[in-house]
PDB file of N, CA and C in Angstrom:
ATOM      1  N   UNK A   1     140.025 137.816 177.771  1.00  0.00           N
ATOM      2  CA  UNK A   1     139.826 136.453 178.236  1.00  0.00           C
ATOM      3  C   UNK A   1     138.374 136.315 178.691  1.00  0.00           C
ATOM      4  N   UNK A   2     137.636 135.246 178.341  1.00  0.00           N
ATOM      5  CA  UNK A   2     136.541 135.157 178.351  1.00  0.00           C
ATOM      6  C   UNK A   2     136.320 134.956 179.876  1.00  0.00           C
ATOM      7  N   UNK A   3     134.935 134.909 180.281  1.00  0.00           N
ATOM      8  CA  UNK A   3     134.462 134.091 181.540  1.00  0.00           C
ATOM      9  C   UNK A   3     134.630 132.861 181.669  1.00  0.00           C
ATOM     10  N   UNK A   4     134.338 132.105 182.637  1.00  0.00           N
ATOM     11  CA  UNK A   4     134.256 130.165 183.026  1.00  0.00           C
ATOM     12  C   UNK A   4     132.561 130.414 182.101  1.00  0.00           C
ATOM     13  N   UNK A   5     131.747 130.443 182.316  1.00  0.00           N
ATOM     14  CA  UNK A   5     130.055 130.790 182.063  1.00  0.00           C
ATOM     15  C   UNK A   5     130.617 130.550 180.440  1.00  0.00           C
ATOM     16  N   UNK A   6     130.931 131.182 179.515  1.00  0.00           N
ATOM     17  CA  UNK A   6     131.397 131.584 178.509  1.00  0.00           C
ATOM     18  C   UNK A   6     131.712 130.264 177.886  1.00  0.00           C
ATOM     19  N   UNK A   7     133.512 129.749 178.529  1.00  0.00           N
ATOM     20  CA  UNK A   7     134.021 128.737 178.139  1.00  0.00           C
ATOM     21  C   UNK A   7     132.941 127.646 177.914  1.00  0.00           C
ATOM     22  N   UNK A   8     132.173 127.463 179.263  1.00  0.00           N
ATOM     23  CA  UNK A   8     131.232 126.482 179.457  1.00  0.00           C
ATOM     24  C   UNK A   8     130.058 126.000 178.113  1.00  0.00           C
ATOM     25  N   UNK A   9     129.779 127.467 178.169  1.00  0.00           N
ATOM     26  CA  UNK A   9     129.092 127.729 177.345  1.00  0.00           C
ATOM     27  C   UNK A   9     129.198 127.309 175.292  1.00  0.00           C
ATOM     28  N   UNK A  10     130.819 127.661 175.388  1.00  0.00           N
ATOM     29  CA  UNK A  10     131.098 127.146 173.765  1.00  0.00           C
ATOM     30  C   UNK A  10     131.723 125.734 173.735  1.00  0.00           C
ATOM     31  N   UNK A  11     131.876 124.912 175.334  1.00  0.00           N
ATOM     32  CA  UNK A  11     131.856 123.413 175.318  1.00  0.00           C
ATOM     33  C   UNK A  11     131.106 122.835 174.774  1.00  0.00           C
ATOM     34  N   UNK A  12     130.063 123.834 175.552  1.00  0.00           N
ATOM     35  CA  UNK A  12     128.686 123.043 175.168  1.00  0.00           C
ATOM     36  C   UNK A  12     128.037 123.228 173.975  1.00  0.00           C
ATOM     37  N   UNK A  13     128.317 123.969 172.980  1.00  0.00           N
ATOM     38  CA  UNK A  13     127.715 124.011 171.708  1.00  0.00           C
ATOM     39  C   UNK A  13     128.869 123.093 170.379  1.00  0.00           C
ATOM     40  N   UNK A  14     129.929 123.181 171.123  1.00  0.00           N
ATOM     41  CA  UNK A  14     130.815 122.291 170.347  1.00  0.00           C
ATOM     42  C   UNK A  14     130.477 121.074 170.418  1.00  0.00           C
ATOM     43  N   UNK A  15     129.813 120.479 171.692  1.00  0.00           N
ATOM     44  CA  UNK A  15     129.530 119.362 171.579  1.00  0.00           C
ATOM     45  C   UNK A  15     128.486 119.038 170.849  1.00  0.00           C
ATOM     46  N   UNK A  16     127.753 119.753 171.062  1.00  0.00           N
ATOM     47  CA  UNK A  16     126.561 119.933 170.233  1.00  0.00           C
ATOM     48  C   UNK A  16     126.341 119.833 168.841  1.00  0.00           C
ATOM     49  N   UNK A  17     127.616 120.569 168.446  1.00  0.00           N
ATOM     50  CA  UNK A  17     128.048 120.585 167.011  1.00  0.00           C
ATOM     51  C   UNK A  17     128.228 119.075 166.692  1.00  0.00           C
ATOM     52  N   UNK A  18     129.360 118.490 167.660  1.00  0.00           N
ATOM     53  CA  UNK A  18     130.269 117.133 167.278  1.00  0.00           C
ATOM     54  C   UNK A  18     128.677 116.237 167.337  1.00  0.00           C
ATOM     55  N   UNK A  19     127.598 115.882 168.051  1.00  0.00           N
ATOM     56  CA  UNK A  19     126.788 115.449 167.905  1.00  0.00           C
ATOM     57  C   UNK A  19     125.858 115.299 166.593  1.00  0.00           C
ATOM     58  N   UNK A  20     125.528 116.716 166.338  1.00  0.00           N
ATOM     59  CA  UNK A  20     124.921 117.022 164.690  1.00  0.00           C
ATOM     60  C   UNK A  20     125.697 115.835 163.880  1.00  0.00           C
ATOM     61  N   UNK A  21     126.958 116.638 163.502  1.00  0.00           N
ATOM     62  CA  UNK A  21     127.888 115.845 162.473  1.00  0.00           C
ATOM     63  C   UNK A  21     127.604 114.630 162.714  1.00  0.00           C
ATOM     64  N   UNK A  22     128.174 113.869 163.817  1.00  0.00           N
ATOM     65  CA  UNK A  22     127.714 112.001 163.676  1.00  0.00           C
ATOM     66  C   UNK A  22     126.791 111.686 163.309  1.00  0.00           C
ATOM     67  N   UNK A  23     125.723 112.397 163.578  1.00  0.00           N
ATOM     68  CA  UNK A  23     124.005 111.849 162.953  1.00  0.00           C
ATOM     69  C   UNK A  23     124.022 111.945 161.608  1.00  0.00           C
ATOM     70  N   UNK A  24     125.031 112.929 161.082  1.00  0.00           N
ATOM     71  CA  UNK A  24     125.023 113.041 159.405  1.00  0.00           C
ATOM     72  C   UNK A  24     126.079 111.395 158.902  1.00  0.00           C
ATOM     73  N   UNK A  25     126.992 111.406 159.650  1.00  0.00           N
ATOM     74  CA  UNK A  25     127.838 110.191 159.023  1.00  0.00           C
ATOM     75  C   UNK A  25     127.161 109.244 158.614  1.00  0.00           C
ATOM     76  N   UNK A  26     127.475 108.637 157.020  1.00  0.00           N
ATOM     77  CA  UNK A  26     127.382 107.498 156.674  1.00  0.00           C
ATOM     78  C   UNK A  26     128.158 106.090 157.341  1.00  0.00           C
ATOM     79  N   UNK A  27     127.894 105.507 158.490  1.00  0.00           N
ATOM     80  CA  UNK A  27     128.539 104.585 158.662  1.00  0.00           C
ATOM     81  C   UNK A  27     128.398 102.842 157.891  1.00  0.00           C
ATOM     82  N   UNK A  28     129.460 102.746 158.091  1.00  0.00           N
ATOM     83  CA  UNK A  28     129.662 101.417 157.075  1.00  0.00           C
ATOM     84  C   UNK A  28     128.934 100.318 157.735  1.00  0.00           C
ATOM     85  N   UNK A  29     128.402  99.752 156.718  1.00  0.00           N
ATOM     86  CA  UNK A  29     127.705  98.031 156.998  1.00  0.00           C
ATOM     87  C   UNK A  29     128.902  97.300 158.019  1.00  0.00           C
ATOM     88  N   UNK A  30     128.306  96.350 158.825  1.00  0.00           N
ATOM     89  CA  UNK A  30     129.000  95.125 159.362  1.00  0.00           C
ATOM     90  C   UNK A  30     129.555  94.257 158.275  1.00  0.00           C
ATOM     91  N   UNK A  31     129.030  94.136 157.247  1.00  0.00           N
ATOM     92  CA  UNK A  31     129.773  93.246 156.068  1.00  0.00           C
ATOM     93  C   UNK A  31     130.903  94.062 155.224  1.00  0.00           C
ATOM     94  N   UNK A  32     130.359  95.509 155.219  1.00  0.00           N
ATOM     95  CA  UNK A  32     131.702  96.285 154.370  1.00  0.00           C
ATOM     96  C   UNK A  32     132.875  96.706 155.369  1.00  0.00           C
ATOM     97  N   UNK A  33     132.383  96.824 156.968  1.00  0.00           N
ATOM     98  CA  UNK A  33     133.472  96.710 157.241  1.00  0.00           C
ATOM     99  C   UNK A  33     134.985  95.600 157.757  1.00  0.00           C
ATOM    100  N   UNK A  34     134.255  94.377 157.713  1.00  0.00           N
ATOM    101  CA  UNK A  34     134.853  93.001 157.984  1.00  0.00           C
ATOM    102  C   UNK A  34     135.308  92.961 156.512  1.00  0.00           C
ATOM    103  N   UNK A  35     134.816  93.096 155.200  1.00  0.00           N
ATOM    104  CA  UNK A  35     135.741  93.253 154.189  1.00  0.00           C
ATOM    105  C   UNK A  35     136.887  94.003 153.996  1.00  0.00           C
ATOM    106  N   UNK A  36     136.683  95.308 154.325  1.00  0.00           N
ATOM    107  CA  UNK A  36     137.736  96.442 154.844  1.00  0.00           C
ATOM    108  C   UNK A  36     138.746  96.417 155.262  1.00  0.00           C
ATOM    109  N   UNK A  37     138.454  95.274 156.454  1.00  0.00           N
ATOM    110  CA  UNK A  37     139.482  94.606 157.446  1.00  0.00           C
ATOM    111  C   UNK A  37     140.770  93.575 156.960  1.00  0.00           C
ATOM    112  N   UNK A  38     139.396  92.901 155.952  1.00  0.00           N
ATOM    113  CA  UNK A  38     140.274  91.435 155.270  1.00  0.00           C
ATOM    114  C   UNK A  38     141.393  92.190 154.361  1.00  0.00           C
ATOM    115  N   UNK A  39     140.723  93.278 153.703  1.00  0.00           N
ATOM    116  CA  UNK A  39     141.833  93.898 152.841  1.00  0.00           C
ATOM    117  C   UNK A  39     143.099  94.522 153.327  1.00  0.00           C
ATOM    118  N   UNK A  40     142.560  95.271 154.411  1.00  0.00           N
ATOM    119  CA  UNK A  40     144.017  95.818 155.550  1.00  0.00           C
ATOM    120  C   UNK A  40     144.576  94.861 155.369  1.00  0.00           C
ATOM    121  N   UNK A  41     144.654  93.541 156.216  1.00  0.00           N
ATOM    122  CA  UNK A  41     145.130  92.733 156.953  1.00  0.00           C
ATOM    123  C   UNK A  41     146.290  91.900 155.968  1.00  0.00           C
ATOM    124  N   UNK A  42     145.206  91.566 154.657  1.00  0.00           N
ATOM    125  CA  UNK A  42     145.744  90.802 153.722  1.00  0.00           C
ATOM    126  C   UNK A  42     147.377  92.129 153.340  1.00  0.00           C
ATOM    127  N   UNK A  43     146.989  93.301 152.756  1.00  0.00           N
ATOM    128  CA  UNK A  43     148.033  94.743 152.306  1.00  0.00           C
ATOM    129  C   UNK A  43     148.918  94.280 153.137  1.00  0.00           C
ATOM    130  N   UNK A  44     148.828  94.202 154.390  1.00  0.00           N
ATOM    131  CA  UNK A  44     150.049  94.450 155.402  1.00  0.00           C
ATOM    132  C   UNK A  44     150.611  93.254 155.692  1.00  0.00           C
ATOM    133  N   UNK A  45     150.114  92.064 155.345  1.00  0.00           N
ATOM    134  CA  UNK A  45     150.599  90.917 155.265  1.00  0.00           C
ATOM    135  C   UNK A  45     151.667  90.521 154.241  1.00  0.00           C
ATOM    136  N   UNK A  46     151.119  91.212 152.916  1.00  0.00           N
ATOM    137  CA  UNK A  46     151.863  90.883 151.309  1.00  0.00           C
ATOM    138  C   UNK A  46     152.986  92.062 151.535  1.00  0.00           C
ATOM    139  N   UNK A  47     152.828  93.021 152.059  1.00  0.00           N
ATOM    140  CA  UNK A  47     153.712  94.043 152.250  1.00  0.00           C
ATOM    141  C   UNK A  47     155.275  93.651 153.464  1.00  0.00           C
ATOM    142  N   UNK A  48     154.537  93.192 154.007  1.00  0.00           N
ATOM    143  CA  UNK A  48     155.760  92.702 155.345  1.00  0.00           C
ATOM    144  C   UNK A  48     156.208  91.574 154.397  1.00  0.00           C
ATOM    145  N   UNK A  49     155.632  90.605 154.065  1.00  0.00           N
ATOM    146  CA  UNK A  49     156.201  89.304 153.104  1.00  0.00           C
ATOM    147  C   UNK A  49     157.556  90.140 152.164  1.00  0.00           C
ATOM    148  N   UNK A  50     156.872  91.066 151.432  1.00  0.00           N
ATOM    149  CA  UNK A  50     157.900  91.836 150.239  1.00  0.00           C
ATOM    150  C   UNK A  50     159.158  92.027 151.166  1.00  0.00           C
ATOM    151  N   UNK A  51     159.076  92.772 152.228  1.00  0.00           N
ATOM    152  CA  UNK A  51     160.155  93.819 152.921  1.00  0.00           C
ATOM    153  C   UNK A  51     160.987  92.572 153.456  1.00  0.00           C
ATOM    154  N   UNK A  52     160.798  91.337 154.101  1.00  0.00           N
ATOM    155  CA  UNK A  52     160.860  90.385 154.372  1.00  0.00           C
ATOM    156  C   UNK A  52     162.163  89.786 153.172  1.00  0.00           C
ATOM    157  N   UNK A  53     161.640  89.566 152.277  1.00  0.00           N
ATOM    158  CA  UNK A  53     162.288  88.754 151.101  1.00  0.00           C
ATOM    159  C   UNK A  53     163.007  90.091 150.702  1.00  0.00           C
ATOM    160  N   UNK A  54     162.828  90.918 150.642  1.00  0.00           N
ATOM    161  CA  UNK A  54     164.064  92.317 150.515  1.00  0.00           C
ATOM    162  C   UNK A  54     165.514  92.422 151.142  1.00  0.00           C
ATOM    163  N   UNK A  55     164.548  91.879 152.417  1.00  0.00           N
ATOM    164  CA  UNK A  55     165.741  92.503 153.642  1.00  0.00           C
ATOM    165  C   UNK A  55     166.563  90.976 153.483  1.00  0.00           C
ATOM    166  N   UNK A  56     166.429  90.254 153.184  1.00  0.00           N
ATOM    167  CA  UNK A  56     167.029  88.766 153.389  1.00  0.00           C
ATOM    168  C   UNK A  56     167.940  88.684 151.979  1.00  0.00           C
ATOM    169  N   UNK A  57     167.659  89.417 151.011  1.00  0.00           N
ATOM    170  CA  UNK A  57     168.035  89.176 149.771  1.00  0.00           C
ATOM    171  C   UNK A  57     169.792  90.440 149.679  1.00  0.00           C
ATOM    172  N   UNK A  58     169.077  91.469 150.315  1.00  0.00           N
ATOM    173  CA  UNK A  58     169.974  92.387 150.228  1.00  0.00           C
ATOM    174  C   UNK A  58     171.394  92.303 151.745  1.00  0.00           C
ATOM    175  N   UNK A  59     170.673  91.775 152.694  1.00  0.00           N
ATOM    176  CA  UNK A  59     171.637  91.469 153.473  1.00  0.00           C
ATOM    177  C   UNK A  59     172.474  90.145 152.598  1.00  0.00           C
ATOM    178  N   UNK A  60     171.930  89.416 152.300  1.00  0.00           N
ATOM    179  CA  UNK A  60     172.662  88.002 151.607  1.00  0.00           C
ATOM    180  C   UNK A  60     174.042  88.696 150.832  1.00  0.00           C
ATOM    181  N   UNK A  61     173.651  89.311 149.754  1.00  0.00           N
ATOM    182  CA  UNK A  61     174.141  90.458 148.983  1.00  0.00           C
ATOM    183  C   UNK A  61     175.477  90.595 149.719  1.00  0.00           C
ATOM    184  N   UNK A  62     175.190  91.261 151.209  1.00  0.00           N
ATOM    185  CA  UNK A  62     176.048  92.739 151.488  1.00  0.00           C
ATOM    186  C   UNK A  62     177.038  91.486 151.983  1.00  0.00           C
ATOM    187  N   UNK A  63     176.534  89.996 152.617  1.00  0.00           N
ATOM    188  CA  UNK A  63     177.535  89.332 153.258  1.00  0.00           C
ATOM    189  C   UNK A  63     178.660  88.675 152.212  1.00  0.00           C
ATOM    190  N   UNK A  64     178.213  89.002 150.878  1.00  0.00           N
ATOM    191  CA  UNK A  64     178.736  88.110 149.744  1.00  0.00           C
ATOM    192  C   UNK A  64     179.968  89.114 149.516  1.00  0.00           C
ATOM    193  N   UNK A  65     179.885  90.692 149.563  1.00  0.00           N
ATOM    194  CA  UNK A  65     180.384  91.415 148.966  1.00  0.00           C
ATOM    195  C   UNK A  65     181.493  91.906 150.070  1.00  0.00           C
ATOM    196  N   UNK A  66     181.288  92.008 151.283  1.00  0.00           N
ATOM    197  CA  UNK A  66     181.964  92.385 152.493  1.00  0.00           C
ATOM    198  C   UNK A  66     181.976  91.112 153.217  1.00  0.00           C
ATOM    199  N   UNK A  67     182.819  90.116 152.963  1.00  0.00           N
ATOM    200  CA  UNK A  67     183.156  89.005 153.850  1.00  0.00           C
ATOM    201  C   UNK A  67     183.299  89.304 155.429  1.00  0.00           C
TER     202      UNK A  67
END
């Protein structure tokens, strides 16, 4: 088991590390990511719509078949 000095010590180069890396990231434009967004938003919109008209279609179904 290491020392506290030690631990301290590979905090601090991990952070160090995690620092490096971000300076390398390509981060996305303000315009590519508000597009990004529109696309989420729109997916999960058309997706709930589908599950939506699923669930309404197949319950309809189950009430037709099991009075």
């Amino acid at each position: 088991m290491g020392s506290v000095k030690d631990t301290i010590g590979k905090a601090g180069k991990f952070m160090g590390d995690v620092s490096a890396e971000m300076k390398k990231t390509d981060w996305p434009t303000r315009q590519e990511l508000i597009e990004s967004t529109i696309v989420v938003v729109a997916s999960l919109i058309m997706l709930g719509a589908f599950i939506f008209v699923c669930d309404t279609v197949l319950t309809n179904l189950v009430k037709i078949i099991i009075p």
